[in-house]
Protein backbone atom coordinates (compact mmCIF):
# COMPACT_ATOMS: atom_id res chain seq x y z
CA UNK A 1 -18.98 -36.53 11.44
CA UNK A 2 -21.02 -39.81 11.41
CA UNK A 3 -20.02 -42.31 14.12
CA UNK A 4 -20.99 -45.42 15.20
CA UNK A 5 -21.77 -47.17 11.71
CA UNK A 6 -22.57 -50.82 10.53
CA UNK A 7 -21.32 -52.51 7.31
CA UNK A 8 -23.92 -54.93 5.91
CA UNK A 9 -24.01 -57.00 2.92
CA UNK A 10 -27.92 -57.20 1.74
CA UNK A 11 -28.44 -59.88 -0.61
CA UNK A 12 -31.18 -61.20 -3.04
CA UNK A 13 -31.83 -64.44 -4.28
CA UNK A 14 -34.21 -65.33 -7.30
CA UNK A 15 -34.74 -67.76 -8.79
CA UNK A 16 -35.89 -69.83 -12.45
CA UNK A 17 -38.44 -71.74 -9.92
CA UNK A 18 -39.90 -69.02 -8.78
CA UNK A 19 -38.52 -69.02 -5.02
CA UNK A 20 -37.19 -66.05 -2.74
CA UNK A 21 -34.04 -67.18 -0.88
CA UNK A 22 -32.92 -63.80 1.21
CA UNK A 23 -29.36 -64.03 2.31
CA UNK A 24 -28.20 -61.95 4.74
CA UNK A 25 -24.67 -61.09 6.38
CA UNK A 26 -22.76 -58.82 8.56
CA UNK A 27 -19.25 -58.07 7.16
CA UNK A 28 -17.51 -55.44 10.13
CA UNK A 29 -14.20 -55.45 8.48
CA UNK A 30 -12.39 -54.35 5.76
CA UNK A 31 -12.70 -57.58 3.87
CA UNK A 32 -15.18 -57.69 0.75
CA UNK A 33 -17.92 -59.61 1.43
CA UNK A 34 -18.30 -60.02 -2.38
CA UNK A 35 -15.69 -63.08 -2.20
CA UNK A 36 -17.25 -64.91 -0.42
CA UNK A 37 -19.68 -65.87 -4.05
CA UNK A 38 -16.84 -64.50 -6.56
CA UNK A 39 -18.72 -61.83 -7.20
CA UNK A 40 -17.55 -58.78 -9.50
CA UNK A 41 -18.60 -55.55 -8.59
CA UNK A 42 -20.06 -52.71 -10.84
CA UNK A 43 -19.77 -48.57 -10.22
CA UNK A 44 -22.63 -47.37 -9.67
CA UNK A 45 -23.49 -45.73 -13.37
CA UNK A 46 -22.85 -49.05 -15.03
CA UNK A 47 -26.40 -50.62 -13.14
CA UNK A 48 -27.80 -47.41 -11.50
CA UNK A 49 -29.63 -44.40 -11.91
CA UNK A 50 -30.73 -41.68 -8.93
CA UNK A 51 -34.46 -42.07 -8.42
CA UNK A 52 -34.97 -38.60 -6.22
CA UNK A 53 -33.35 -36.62 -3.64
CA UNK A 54 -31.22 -35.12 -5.63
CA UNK A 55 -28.25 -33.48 -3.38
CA UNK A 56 -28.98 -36.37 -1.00
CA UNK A 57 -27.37 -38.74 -3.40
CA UNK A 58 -24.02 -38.44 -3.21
CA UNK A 59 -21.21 -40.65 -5.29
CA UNK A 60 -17.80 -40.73 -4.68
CA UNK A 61 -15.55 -39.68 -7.11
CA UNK A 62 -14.84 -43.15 -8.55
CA UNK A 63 -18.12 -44.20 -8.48
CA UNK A 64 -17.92 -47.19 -6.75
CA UNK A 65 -20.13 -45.80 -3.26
CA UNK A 66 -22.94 -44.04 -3.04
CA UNK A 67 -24.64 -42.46 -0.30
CA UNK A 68 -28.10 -42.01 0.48
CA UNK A 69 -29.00 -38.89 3.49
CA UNK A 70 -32.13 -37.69 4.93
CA UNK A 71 -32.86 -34.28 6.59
CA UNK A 72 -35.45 -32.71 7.41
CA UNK A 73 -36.48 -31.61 3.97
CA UNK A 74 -36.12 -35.19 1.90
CA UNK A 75 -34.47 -38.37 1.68
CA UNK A 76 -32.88 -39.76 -1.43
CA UNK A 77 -32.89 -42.92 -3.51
CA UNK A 78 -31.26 -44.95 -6.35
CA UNK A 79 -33.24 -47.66 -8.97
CA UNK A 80 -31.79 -50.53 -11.15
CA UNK A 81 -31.28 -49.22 -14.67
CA UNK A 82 -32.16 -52.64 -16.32
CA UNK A 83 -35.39 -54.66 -14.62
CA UNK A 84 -34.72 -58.63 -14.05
CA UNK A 85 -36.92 -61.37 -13.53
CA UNK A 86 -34.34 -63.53 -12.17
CA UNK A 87 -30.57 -62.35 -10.93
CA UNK A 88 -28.50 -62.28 -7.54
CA UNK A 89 -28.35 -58.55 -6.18
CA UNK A 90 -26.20 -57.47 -3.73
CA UNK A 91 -24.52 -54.77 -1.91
CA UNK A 92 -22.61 -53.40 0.93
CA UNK A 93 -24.46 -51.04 3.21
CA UNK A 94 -23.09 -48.94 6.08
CA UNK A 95 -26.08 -47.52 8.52
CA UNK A 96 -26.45 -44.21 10.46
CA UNK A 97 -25.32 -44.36 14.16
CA UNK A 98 -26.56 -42.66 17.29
CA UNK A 99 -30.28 -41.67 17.89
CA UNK A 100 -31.85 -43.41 14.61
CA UNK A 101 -35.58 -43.43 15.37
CA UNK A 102 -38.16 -43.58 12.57
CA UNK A 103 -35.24 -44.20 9.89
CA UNK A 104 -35.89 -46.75 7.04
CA UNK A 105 -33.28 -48.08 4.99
CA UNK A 106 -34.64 -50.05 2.59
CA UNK A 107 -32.84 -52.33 -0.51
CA UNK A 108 -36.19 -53.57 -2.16
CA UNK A 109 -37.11 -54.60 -5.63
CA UNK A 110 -40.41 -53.43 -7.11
CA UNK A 111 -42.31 -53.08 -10.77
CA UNK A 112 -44.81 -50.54 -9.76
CA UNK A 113 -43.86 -48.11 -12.22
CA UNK A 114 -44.84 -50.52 -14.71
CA UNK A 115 -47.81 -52.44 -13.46
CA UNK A 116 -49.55 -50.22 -11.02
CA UNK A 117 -52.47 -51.98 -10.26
CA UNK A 118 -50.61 -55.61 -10.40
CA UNK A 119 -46.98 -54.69 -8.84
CA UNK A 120 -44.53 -57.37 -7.37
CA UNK A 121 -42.55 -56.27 -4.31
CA UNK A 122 -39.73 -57.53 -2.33
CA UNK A 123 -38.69 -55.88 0.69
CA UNK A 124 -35.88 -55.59 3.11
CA UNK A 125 -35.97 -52.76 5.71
CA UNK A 126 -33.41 -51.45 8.15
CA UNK A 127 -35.51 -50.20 11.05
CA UNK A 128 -33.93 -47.64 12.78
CA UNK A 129 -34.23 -47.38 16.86
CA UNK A 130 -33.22 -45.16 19.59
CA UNK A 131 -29.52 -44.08 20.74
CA UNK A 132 -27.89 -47.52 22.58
CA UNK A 133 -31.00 -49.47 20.96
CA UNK A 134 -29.40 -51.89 18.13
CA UNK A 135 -31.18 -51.52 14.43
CA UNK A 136 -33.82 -54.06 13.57
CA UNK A 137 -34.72 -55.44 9.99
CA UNK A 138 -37.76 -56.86 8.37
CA UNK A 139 -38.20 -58.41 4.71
CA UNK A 140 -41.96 -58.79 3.32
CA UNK A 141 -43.51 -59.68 -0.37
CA UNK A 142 -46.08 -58.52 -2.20
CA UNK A 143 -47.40 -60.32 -5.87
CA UNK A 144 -49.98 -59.40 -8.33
CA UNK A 145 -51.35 -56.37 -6.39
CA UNK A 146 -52.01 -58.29 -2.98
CA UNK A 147 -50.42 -55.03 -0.89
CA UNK A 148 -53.55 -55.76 1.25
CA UNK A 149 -52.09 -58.89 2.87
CA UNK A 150 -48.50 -58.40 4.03
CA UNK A 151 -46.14 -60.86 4.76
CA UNK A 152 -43.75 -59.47 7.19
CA UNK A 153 -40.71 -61.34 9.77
CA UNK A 154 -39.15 -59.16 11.56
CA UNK A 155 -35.96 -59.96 13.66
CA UNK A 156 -33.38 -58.46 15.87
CA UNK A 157 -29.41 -57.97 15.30
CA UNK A 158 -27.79 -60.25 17.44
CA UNK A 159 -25.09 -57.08 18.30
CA UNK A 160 -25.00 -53.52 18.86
CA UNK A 161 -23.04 -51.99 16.10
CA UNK A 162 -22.21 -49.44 18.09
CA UNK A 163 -20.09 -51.16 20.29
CA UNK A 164 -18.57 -53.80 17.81
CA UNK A 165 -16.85 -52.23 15.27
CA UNK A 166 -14.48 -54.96 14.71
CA UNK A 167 -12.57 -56.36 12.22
CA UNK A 168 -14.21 -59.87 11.73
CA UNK A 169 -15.98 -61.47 8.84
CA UNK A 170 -19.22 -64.00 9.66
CA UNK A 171 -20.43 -66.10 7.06
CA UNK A 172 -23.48 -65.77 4.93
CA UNK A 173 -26.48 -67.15 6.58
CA UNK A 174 -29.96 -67.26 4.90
CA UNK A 175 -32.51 -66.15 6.52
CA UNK A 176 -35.79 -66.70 4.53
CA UNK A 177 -37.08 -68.46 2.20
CA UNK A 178 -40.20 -68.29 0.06
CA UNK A 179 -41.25 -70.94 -2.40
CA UNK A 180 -44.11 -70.53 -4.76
CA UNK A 181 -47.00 -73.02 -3.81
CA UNK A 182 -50.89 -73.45 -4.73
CA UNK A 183 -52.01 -71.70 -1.68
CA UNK A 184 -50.42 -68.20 -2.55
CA UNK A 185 -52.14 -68.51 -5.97
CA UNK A 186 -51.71 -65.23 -7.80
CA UNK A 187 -49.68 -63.83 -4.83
CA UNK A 188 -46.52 -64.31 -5.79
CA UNK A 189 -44.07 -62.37 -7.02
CA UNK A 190 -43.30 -63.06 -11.21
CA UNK A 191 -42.89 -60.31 -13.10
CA UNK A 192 -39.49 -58.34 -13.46
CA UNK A 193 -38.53 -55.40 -11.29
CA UNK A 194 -36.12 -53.23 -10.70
CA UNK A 195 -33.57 -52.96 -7.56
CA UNK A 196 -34.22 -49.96 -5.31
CA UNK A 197 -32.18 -48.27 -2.08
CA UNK A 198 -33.81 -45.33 -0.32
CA UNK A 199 -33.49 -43.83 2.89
CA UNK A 200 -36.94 -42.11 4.44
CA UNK A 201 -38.72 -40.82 7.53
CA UNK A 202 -41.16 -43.65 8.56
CA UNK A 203 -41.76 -42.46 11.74
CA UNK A 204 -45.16 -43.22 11.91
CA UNK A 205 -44.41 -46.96 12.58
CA UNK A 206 -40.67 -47.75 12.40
CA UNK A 207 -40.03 -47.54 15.78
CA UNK A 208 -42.35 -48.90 18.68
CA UNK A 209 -45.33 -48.57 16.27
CA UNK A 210 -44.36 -44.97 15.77
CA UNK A 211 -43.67 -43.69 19.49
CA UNK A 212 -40.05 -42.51 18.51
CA UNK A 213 -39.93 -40.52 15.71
CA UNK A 214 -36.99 -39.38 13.55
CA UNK A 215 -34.82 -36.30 15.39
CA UNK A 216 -34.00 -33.89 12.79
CA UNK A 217 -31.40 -32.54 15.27
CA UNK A 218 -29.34 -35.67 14.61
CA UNK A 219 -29.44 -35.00 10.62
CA UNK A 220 -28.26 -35.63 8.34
CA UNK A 221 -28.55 -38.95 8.82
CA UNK A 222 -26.13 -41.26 6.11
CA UNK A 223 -26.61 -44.90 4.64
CA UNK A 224 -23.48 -46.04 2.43
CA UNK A 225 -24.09 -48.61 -0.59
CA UNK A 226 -20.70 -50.23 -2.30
CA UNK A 227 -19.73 -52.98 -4.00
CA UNK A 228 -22.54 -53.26 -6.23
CA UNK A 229 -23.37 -56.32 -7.76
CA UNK A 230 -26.07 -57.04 -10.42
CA UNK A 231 -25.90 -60.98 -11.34
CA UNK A 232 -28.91 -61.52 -13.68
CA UNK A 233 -30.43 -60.94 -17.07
CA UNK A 234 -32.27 -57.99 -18.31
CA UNK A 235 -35.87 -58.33 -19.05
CA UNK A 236 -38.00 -56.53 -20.74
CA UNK A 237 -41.35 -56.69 -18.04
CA UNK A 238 -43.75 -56.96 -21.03
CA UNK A 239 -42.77 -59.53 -23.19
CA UNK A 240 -44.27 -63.13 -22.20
CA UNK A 241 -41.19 -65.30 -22.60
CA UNK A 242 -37.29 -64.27 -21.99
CA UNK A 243 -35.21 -63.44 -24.78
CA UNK A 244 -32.67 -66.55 -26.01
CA UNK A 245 -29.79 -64.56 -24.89
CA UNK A 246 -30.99 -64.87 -21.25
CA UNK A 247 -31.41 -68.76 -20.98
CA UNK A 248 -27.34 -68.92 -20.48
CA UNK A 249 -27.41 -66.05 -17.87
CA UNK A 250 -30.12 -68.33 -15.61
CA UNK A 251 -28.21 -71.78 -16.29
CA UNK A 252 -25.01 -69.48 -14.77
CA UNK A 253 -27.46 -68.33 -11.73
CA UNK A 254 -28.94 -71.63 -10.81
CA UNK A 255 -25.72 -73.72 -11.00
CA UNK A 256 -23.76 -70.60 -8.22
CA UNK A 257 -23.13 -71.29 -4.97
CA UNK A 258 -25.81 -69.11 -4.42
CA UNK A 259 -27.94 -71.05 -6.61
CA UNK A 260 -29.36 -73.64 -3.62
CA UNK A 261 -29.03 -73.77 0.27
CA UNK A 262 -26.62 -76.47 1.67
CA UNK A 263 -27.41 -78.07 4.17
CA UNK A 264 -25.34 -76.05 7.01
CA UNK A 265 -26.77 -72.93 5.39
CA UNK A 266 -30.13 -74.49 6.33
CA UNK A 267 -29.03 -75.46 9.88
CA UNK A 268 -27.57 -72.26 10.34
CA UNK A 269 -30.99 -70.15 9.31
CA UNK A 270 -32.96 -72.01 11.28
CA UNK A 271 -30.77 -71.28 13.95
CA UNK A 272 -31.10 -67.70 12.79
CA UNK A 273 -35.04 -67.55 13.18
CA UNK A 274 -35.42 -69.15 16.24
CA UNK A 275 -32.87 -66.86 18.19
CA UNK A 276 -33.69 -63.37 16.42
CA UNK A 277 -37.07 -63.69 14.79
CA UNK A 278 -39.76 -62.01 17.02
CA UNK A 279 -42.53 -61.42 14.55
CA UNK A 280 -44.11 -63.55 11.92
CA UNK A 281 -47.56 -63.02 9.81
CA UNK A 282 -48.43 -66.33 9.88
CA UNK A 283 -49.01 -66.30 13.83
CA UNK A 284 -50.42 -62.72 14.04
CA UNK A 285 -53.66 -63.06 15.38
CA UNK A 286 -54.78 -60.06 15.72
CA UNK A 287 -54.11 -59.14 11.75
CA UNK A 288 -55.14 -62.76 10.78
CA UNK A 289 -57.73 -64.28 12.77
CA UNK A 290 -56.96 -67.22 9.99
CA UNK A 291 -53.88 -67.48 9.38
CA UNK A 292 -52.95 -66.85 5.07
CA UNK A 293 -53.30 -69.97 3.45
CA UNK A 294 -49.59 -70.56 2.71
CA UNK A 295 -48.66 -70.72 6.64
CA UNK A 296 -47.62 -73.82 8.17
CA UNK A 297 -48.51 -73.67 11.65
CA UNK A 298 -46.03 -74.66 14.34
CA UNK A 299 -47.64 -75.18 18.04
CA UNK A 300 -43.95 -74.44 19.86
CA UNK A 301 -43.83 -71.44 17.41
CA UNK A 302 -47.35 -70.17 17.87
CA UNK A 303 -46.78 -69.90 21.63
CA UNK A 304 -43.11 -68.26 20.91
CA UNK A 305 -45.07 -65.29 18.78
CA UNK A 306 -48.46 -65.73 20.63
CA UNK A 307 -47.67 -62.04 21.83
CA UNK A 308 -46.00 -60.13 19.04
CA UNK A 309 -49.18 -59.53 17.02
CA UNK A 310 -49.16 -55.59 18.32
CA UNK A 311 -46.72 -53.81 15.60
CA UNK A 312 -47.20 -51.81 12.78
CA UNK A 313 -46.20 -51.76 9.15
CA UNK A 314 -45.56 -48.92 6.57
CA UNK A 315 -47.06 -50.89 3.39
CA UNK A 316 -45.72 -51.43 -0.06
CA UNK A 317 -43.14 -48.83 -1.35
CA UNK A 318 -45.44 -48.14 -4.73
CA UNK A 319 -45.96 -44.53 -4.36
CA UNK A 320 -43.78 -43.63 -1.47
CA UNK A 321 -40.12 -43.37 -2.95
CA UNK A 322 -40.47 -40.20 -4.16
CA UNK A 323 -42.33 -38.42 -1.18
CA UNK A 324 -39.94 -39.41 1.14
CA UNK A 325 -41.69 -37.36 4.45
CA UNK A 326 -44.63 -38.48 3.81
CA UNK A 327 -46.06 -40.68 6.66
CA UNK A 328 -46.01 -44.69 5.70
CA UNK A 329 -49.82 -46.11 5.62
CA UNK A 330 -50.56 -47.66 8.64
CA UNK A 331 -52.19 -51.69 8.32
CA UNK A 332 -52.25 -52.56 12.10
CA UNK A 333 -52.09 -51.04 15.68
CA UNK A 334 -53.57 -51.93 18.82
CA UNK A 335 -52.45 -49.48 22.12
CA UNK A 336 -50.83 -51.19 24.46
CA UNK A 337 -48.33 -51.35 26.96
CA UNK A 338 -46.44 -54.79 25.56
CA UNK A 339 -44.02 -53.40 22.78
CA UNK A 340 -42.34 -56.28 20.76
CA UNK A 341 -39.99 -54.36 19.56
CA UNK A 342 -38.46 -53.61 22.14
């Protein structure tokens, strides 16, 4: 039996104007976190296929859940049927418990089946940690190839979720936001991709840089994904301009709730960041001696992170989802004793 879970809702934002607005919530309870944007939910054949693993995806009998394990011989993962250039994506995810070292949960989209050399990539990445350790989550982009300059924030849960199982509901809070601007240039994500969930060993950097690995003796180790929800339009990633028939679904996204940030959702993610943000590209000086053109930098801020420039990262997902053991490519490392993540 797997104890000591967490129920998350992961949500995706994007756009007509070409922004990334990454919502993020905790929903411990047994209420749907789906009403909170009068959302309707989908099984999981009507907007999802399995992408590998094969016995390690698991649907219930309704298919309405689906759940993703990883032993020591593979992990397992789902894709998006349809590929979208614009939509709201979301899900409920339940985490391993216990000793969860070199785990990666990931809910990402991607389109580097279809443009190899030129893929788009959105990340968000449940980090796993070790036993009495509370999970930690980063989200990163990639556009137009550029997998050689990430753009990682990383951040902390502000509980353990093994000791507040609870039956409480908190409010969606936002927790990044990327608009497109000259400085990214061809960096940003605009082509359509497809919605992926895997589960994987990433112990070579997950977890202190990679100085906890995963502990096979603790598998199977079980994510849950329910109450899908697929809010967008199909596109087909090749043609130039969106079919007619799509023009009503992105009028529908952009006048949502979900469609802008009010103004106590923006209070309430800064709020976010400067309590449980501990790592941010733009002040990595080690990995950018210059910071990336699109920073903005902050002095209070730059001393906050002057320290956190010592962590690794496993790279873009293009490649990986199907060898699921294999070690993630490592960007940057220095040995030390200081371990932000921690």
């Amino acid at each position: 039996m797997v104890k000591n879970k967490m129920d998350c809702s992961c949500r995706w934002f994007l756009s007509k104007p070409f922004y990334l607005l990454l919502l993020f919530l905790f929903s411990i309870s047994c209420i749907t976190a789906n009403a909170a944007f009068n959302l309707s939910t989908i099984s999981f054949d009507e907007g999802y296929s399995p992408l590998f693993g094969d016995g390690n995806l698991v649907r219930s009998p309704n298919g309405r859940t689906a759940r993703l394990l990883l032993d020591r011989f593979t992990g397992a993962g789902f894709i998006s049927s349809k590929m979208y250039k614009y939509g709201f994506f979301s899900a409920n995810i339940k985490l391993p418990g216990e000793y969860t070292a070199g785990l990666c949960v990931a809910f990402y989209t991607s389109n580097g089946d279809v443009f190899e050399k030129t893929h788009d990539e959105l990340d968000f990445e449940f980090l796993g940690n070790t036993e009495g350790k509370p999970w930690r989550f980063q989200t990163n982009l990639y556009g137009n190839g550029s997998t050689w300059r990430g753009r990682e924030e990383r951040y902390r849960l502000w509980f353990d979720p093994s000791k507040q199982f609870h039956r409480f509901y908190i409010d969606d809070v936002p927790i990044r936001e990327v608009i497109r601007n000259e400085e990214m240039g061809s960096e940003y994500p605009s082509k359509p991709m497809s919605l992926y969930a895997t589960i994987w060993d990433a112990s070579s950097w997950a977890t202190s840089g990679g100085k906890y690995k995963v502990n096979y003796k603790y598998a199977p180790f079980v994510s849950e994904f329910k109450d899908f929800a697929l809010e967008g339009c199909p596109s087909d990633p090749i043609e130039e301009f969106p079919s007619v028939d799509c023009y009503e679904s992105y009028s529908r996204l952009e006048s949502a709730d979900y469609g802008t940030i009010t103004r106590r959702q923006r209070s309430a993610m800064h709020k976010f960041r400067q309590r449980f943000m501990y790592y941010s590209y733009c002040y990595d000086s080690l990995r950018y001696p210059v910071p990336p053109p699109e920073c903005v930098v902050i002095p209070s801020e730059r001393d906050r992170f002057r320290d956190t420039g010592r962590l690794r990262f496993g790279g873009s997902h293009q490649g990986r989802k199907r060898r699921s053991r294999r070690r993630g490519r490592v960007q940057v490392s220095s040995t030390v004793e200081y371990d932000p993540d921690v």
